[in-house]
C-alpha atoms as a PDB file:
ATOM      1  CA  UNK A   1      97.344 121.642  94.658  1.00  0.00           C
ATOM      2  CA  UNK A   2      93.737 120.958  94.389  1.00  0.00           C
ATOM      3  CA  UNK A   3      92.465 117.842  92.759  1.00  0.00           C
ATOM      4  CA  UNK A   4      89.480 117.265  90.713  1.00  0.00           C
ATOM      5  CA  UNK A   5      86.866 114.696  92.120  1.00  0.00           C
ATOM      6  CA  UNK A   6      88.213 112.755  89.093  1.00  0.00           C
ATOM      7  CA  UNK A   7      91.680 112.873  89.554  1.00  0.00           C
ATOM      8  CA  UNK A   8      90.968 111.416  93.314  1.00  0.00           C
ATOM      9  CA  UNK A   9      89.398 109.049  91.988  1.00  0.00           C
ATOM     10  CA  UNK A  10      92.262 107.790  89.886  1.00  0.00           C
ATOM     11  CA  UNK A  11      94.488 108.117  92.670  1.00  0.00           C
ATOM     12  CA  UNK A  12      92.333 105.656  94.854  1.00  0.00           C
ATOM     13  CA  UNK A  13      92.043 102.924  92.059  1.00  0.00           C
ATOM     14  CA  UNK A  14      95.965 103.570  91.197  1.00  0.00           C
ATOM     15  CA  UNK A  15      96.531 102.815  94.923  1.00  0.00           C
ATOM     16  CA  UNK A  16      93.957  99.636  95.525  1.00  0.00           C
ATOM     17  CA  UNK A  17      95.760  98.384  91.920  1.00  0.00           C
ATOM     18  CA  UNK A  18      98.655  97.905  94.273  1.00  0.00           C
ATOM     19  CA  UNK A  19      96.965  96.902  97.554  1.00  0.00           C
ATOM     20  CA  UNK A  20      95.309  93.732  97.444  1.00  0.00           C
ATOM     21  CA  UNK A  21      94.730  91.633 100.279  1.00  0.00           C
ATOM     22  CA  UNK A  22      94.062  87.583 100.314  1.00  0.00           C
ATOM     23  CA  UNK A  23      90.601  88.359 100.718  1.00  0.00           C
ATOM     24  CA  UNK A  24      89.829  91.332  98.492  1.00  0.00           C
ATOM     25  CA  UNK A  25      90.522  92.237  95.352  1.00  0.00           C
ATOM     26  CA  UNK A  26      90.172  96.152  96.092  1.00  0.00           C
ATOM     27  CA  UNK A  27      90.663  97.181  92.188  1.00  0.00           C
ATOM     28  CA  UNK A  28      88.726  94.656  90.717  1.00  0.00           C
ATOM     29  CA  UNK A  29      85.165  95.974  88.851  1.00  0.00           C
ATOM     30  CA  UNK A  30      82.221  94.378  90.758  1.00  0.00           C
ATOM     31  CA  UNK A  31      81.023  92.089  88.411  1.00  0.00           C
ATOM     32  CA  UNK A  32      77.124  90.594  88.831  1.00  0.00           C
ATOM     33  CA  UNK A  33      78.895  87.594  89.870  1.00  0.00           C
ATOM     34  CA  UNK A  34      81.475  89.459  92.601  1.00  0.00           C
ATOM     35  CA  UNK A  35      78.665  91.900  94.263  1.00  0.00           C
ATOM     36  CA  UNK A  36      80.303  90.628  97.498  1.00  0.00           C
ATOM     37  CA  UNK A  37      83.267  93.134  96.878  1.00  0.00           C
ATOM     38  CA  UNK A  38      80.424  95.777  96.949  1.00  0.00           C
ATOM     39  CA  UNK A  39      79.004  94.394  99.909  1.00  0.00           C
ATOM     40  CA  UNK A  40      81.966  94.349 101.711  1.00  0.00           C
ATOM     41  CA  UNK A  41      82.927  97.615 100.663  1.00  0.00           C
ATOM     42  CA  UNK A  42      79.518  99.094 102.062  1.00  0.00           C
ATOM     43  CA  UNK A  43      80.101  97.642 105.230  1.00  0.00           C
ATOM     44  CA  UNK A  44      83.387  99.316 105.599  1.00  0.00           C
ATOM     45  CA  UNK A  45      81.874 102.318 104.631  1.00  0.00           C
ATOM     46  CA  UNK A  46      79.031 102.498 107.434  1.00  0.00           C
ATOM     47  CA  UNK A  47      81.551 101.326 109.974  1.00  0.00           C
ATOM     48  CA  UNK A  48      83.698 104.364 109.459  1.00  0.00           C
ATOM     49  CA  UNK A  49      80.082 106.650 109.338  1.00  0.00           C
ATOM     50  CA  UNK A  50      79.141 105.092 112.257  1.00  0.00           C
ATOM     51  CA  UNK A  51      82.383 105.876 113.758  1.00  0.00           C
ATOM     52  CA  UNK A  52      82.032 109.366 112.327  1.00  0.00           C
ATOM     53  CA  UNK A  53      78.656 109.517 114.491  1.00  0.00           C
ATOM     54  CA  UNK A  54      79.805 108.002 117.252  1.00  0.00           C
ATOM     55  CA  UNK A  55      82.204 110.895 117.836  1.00  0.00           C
ATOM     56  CA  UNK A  56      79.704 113.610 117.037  1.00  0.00           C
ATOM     57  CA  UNK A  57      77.440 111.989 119.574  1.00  0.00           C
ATOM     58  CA  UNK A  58      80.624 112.284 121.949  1.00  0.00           C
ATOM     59  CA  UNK A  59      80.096 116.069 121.804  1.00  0.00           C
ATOM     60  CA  UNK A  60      76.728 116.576 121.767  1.00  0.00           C
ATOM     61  CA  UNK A  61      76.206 114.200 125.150  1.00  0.00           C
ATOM     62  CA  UNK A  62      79.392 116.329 125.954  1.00  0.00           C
ATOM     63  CA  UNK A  63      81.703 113.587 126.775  1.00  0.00           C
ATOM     64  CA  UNK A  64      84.124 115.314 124.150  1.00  0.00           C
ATOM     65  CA  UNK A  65      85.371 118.683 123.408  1.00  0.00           C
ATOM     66  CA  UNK A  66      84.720 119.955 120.119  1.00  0.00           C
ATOM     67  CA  UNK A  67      88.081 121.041 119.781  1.00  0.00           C
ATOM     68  CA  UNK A  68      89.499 117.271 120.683  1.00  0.00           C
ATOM     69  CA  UNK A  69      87.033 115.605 117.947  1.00  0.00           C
ATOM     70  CA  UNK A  70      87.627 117.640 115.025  1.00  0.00           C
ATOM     71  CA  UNK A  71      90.833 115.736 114.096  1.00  0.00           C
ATOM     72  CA  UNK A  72      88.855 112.681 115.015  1.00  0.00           C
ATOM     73  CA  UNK A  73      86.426 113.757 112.466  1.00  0.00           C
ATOM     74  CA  UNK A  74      88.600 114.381 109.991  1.00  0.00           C
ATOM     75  CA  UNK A  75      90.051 111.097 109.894  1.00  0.00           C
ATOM     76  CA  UNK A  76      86.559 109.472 110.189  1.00  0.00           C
ATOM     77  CA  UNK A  77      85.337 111.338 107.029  1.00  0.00           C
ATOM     78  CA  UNK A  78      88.680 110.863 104.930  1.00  0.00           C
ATOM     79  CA  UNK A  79      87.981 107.251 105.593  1.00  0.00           C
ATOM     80  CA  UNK A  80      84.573 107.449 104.864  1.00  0.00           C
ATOM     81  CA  UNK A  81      85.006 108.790 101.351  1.00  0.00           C
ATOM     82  CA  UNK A  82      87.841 106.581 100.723  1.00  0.00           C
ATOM     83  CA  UNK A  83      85.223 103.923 100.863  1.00  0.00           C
ATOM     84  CA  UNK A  84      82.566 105.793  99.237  1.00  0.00           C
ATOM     85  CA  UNK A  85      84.952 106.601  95.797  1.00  0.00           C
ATOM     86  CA  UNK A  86      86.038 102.479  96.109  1.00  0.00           C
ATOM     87  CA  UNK A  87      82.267 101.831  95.545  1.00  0.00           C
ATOM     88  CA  UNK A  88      82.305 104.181  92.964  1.00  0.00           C
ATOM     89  CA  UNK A  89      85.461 102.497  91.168  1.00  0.00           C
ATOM     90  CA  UNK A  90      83.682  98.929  91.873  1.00  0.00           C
ATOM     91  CA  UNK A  91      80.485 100.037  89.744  1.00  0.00           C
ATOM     92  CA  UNK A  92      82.216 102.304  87.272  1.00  0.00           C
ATOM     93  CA  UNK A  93      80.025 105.409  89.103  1.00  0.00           C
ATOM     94  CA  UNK A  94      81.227 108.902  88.171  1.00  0.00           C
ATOM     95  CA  UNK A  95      81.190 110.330  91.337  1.00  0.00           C
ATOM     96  CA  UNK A  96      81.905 114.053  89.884  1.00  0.00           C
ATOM     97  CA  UNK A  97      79.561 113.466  87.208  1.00  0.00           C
ATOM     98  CA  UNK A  98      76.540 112.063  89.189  1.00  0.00           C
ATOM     99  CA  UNK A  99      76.949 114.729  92.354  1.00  0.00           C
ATOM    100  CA  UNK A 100      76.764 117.618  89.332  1.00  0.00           C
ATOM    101  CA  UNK A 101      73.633 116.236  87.782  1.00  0.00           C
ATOM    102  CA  UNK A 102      72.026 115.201  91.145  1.00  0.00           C
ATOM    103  CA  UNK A 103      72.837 119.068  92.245  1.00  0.00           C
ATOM    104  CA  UNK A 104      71.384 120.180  88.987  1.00  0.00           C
ATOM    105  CA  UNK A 105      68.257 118.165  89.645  1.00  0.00           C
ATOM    106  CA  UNK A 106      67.849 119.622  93.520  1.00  0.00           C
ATOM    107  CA  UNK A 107      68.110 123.098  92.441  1.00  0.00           C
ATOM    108  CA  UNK A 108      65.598 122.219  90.091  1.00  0.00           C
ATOM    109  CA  UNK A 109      63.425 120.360  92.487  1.00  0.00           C
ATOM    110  CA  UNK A 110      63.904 122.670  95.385  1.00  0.00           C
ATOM    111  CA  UNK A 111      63.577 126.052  93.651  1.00  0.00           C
ATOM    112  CA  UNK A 112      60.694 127.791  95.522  1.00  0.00           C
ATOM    113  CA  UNK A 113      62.312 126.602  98.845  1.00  0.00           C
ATOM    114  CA  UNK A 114      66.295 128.246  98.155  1.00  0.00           C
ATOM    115  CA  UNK A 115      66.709 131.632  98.977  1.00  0.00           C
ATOM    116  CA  UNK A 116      69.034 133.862  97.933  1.00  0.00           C
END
């Protein structure tokens, strides 16, 4: 069963509702006054892209098969967007929303330069 971008959405602040640690607050809006959430959040985030990279860079110096780093990919993005839709959730972003009207904008903004 597929799942809107909304619905995942839900799921992830449903889950961090129940999974706080002594240190974060995962399900918490990010206040002015608790941008640290945020910033902790977008630190996660570029530690899971980075490890994302890191095993791209793996196959291209060819260190790693393609074949072996595809399931390490696909946990490095899963956990990547994880922390992307918890900044999302922290700021009250609609993810869906905002990718549709960013889309609409490109195609706008890039229309001599698409071809069909």
């Amino acid at each position: 069963m597929a799942l809107s971008l909304k619905e995942i959405m839900e799921q992830q602040a449903g889950f961090d509702a129940k999974h706080a640690s002594p240190n974060m607050a995962w399900s918490m809006e990010a206040l002015p006054d608790h941008f640290e959430r945020v910033e902790h959040t977008i630190i996660c985030l570029l530690g899971e892209l980075g490890e994302f990279a890191n095993e791209v860079k793996r196959v291209v110096q060819g260190d790693l098969s393609q074949e072996v780093a595809m399931p390490r990919l696909h946990d490095e993005m899963g956990d990547t967007c994880i922390y992307l839709i918890k900044i999302c959730n922290h700021l009250g972003i609609d993810l869906e929303g905002v990718f549709v009207e960013r889309l609409a904008h490109n195609k706008l903004r890039f229309a001599s330069k698409i071809t069909r």
